[in-house]
PDB file of N, CA and C in Angstrom:
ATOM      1  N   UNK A   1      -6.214 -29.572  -0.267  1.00  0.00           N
ATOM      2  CA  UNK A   1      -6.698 -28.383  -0.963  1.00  0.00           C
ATOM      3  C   UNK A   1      -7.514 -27.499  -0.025  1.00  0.00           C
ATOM      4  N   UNK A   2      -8.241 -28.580   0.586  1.00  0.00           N
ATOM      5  CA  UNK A   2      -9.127 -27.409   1.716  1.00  0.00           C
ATOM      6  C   UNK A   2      -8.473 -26.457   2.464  1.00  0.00           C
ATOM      7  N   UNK A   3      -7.099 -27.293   3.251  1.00  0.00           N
ATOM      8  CA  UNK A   3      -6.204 -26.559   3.827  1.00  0.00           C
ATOM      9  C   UNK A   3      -5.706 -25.246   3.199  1.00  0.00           C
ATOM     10  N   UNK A   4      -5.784 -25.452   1.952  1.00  0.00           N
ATOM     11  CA  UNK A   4      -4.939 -23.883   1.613  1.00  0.00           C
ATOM     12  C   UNK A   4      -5.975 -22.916   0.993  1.00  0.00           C
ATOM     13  N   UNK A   5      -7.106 -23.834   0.856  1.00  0.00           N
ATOM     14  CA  UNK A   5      -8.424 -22.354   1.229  1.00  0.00           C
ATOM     15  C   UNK A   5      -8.147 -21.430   2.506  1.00  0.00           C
ATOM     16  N   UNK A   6      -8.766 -22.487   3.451  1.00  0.00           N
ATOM     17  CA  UNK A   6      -8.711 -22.534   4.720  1.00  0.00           C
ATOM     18  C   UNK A   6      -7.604 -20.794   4.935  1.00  0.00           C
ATOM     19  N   UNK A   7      -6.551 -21.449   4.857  1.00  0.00           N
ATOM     20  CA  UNK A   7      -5.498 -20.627   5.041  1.00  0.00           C
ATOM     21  C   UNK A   7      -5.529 -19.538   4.362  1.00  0.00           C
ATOM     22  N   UNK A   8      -5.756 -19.399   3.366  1.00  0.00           N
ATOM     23  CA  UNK A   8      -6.049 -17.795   2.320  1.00  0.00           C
ATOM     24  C   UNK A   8      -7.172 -17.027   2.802  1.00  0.00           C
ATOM     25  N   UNK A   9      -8.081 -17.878   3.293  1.00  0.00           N
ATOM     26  CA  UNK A   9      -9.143 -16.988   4.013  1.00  0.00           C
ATOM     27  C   UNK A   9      -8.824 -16.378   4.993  1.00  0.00           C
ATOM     28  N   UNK A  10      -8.832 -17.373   6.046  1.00  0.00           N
ATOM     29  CA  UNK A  10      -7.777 -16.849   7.400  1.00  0.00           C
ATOM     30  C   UNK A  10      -6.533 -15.143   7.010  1.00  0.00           C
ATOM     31  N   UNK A  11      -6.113 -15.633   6.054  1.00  0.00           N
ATOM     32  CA  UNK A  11      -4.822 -14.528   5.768  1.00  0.00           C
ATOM     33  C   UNK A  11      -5.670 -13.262   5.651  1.00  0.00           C
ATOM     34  N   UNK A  12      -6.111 -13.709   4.934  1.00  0.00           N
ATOM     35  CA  UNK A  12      -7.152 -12.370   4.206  1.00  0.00           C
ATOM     36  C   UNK A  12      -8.145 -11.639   5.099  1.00  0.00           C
ATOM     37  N   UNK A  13      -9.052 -12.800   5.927  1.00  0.00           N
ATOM     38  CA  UNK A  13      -9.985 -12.198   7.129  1.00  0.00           C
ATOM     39  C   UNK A  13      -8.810 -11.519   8.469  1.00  0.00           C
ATOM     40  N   UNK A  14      -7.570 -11.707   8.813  1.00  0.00           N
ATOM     41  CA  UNK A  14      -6.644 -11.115   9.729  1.00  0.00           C
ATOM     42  C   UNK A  14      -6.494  -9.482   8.544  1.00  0.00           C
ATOM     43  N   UNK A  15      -6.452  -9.650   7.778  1.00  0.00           N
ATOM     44  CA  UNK A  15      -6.219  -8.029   6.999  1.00  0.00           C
ATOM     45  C   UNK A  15      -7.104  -7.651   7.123  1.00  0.00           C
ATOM     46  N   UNK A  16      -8.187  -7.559   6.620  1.00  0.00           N
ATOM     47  CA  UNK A  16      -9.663  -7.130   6.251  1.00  0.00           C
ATOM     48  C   UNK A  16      -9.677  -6.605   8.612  1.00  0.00           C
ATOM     49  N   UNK A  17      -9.731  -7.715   9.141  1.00  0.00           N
ATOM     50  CA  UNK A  17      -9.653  -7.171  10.546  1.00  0.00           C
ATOM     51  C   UNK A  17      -8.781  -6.130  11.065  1.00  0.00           C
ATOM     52  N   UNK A  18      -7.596  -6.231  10.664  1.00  0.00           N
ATOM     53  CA  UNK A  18      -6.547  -4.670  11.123  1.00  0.00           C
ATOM     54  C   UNK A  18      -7.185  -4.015  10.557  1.00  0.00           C
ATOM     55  N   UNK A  19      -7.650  -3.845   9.274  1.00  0.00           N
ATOM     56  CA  UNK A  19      -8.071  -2.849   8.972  1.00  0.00           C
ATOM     57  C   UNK A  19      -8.788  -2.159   9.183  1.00  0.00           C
ATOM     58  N   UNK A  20      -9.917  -2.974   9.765  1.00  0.00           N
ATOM     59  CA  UNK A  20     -11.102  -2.077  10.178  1.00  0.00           C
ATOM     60  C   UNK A  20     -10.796  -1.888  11.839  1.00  0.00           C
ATOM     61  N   UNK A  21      -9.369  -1.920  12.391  1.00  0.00           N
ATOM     62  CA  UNK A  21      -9.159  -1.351  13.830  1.00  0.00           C
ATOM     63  C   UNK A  21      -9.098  -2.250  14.945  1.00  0.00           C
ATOM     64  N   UNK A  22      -9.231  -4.051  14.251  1.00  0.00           N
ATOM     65  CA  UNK A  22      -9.020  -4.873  15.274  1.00  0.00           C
ATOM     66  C   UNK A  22     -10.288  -5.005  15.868  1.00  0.00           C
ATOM     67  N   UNK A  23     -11.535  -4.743  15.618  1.00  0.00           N
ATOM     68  CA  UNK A  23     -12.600  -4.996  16.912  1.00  0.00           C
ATOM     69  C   UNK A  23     -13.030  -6.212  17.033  1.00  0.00           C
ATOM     70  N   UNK A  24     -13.355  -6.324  18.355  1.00  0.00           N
ATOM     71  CA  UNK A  24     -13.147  -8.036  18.886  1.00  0.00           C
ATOM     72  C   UNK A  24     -14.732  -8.042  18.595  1.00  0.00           C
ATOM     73  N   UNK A  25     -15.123  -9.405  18.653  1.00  0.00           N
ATOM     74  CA  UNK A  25     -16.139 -10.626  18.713  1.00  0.00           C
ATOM     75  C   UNK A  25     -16.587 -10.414  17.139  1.00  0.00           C
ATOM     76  N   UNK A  26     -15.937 -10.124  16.279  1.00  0.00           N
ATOM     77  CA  UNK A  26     -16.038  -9.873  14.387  1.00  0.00           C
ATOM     78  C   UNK A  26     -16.188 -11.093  13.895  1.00  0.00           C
ATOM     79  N   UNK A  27     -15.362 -12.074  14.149  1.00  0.00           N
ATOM     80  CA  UNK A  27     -14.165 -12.948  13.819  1.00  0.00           C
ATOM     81  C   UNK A  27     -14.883 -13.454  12.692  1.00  0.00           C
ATOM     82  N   UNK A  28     -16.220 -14.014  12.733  1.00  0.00           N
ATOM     83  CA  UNK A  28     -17.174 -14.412  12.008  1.00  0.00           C
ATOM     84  C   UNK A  28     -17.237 -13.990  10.585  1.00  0.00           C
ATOM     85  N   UNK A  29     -17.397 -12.759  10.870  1.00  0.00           N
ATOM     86  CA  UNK A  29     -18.275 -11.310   9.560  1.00  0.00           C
ATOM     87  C   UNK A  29     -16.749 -11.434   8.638  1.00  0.00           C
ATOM     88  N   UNK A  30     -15.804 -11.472   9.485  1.00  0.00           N
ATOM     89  CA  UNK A  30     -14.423 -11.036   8.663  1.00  0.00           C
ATOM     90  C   UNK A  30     -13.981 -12.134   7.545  1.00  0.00           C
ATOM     91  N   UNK A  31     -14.495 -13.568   8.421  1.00  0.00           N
ATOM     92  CA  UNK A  31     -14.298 -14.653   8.128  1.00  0.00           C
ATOM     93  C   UNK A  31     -14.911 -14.710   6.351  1.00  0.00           C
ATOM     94  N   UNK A  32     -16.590 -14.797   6.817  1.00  0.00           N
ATOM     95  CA  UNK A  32     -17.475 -14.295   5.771  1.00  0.00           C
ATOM     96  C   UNK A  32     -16.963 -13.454   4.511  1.00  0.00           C
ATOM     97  N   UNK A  33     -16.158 -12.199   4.852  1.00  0.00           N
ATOM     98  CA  UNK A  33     -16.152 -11.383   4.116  1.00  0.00           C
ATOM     99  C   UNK A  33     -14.566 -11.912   3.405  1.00  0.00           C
ATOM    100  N   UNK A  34     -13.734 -12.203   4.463  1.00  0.00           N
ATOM    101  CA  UNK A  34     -12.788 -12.624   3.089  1.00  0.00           C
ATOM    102  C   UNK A  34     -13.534 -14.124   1.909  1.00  0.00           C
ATOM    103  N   UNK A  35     -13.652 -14.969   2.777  1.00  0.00           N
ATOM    104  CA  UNK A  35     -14.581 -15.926   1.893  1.00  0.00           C
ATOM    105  C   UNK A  35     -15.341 -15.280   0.749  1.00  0.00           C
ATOM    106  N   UNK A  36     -16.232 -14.146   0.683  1.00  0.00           N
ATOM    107  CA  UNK A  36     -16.690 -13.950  -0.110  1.00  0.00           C
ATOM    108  C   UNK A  36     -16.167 -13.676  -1.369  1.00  0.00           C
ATOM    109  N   UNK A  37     -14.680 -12.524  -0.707  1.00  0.00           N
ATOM    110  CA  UNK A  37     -13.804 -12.171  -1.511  1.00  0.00           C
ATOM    111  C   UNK A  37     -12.900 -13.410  -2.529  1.00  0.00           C
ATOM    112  N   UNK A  38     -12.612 -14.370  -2.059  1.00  0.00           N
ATOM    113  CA  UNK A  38     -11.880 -15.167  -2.640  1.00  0.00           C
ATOM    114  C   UNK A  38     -13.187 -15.953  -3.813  1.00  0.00           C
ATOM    115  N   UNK A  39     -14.728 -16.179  -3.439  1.00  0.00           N
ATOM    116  CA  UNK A  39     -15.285 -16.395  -4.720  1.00  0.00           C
ATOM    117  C   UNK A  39     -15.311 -15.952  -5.592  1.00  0.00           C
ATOM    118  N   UNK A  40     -15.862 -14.259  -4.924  1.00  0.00           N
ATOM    119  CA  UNK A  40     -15.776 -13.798  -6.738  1.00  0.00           C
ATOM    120  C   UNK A  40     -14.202 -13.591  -7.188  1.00  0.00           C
ATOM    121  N   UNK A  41     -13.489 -13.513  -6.725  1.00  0.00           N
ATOM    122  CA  UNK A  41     -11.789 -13.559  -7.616  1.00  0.00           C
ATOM    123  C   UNK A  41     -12.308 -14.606  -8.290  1.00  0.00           C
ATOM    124  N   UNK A  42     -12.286 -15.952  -7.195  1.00  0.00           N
ATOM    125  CA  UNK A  42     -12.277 -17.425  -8.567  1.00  0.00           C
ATOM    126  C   UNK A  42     -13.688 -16.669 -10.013  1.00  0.00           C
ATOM    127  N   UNK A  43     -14.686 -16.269  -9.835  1.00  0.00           N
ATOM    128  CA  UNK A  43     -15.545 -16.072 -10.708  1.00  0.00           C
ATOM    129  C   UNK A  43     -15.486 -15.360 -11.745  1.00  0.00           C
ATOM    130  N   UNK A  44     -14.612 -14.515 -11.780  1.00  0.00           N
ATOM    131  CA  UNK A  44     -14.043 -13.856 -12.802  1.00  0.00           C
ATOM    132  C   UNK A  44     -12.473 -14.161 -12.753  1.00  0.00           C
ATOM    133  N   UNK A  45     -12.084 -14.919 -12.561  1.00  0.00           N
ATOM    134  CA  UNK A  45     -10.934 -16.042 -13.298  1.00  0.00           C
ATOM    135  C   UNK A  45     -11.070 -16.421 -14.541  1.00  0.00           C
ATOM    136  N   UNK A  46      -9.935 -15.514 -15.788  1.00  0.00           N
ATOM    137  CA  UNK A  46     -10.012 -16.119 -17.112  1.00  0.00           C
ATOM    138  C   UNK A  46      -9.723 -17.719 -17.265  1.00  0.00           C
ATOM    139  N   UNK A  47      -9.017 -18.434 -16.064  1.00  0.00           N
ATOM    140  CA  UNK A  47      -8.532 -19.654 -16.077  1.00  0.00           C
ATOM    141  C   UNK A  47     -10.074 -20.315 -15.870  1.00  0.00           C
ATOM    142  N   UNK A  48     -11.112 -19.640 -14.821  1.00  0.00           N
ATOM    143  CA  UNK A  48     -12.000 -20.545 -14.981  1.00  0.00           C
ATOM    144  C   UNK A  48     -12.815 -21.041 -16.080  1.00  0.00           C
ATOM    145  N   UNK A  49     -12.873 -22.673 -16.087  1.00  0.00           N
ATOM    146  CA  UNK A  49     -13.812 -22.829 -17.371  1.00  0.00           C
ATOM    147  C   UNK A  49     -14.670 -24.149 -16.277  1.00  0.00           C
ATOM    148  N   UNK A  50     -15.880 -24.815 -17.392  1.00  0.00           N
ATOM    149  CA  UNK A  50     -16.485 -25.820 -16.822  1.00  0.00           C
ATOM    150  C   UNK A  50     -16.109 -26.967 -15.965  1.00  0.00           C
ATOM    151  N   UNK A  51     -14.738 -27.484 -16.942  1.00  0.00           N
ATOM    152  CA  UNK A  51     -13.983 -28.368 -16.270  1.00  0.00           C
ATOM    153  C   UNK A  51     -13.226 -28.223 -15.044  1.00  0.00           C
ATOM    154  N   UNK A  52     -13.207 -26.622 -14.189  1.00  0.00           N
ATOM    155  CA  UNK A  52     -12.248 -26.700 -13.472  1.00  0.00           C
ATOM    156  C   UNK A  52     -13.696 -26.289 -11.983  1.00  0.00           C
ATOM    157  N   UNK A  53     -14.877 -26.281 -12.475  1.00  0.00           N
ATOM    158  CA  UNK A  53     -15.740 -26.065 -11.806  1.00  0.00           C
ATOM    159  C   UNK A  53     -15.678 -26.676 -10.116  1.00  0.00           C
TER     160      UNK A  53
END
């Protein structure tokens, strides 16, 4: 399961990076920022409930 975090982040932090023009030594912030992005999706997920916490 980690693995396909892992990997959605990655996907997502390479977009979020073209986008803002490719600038090098980011890798981090981009990293960060898709991560962030993929919590709040899960957080306002109608699928989320307690049990899937």
């Amino acid at each position: 399961m980690k693995h396909k975090i892992d990997e959605t982040i990655a996907t997502r932090a390479y977009e979020l990076w073209e986008k803002a023009g490719k600038p090098e030594g980011r890798d981090e912030e981009f990293w960060r920022l898709a991560e962030q992005e993929l919590i709040n999706e899960d957080k306002s997920s109608p699928r989320r409930t307690p049990d899937t916490l």
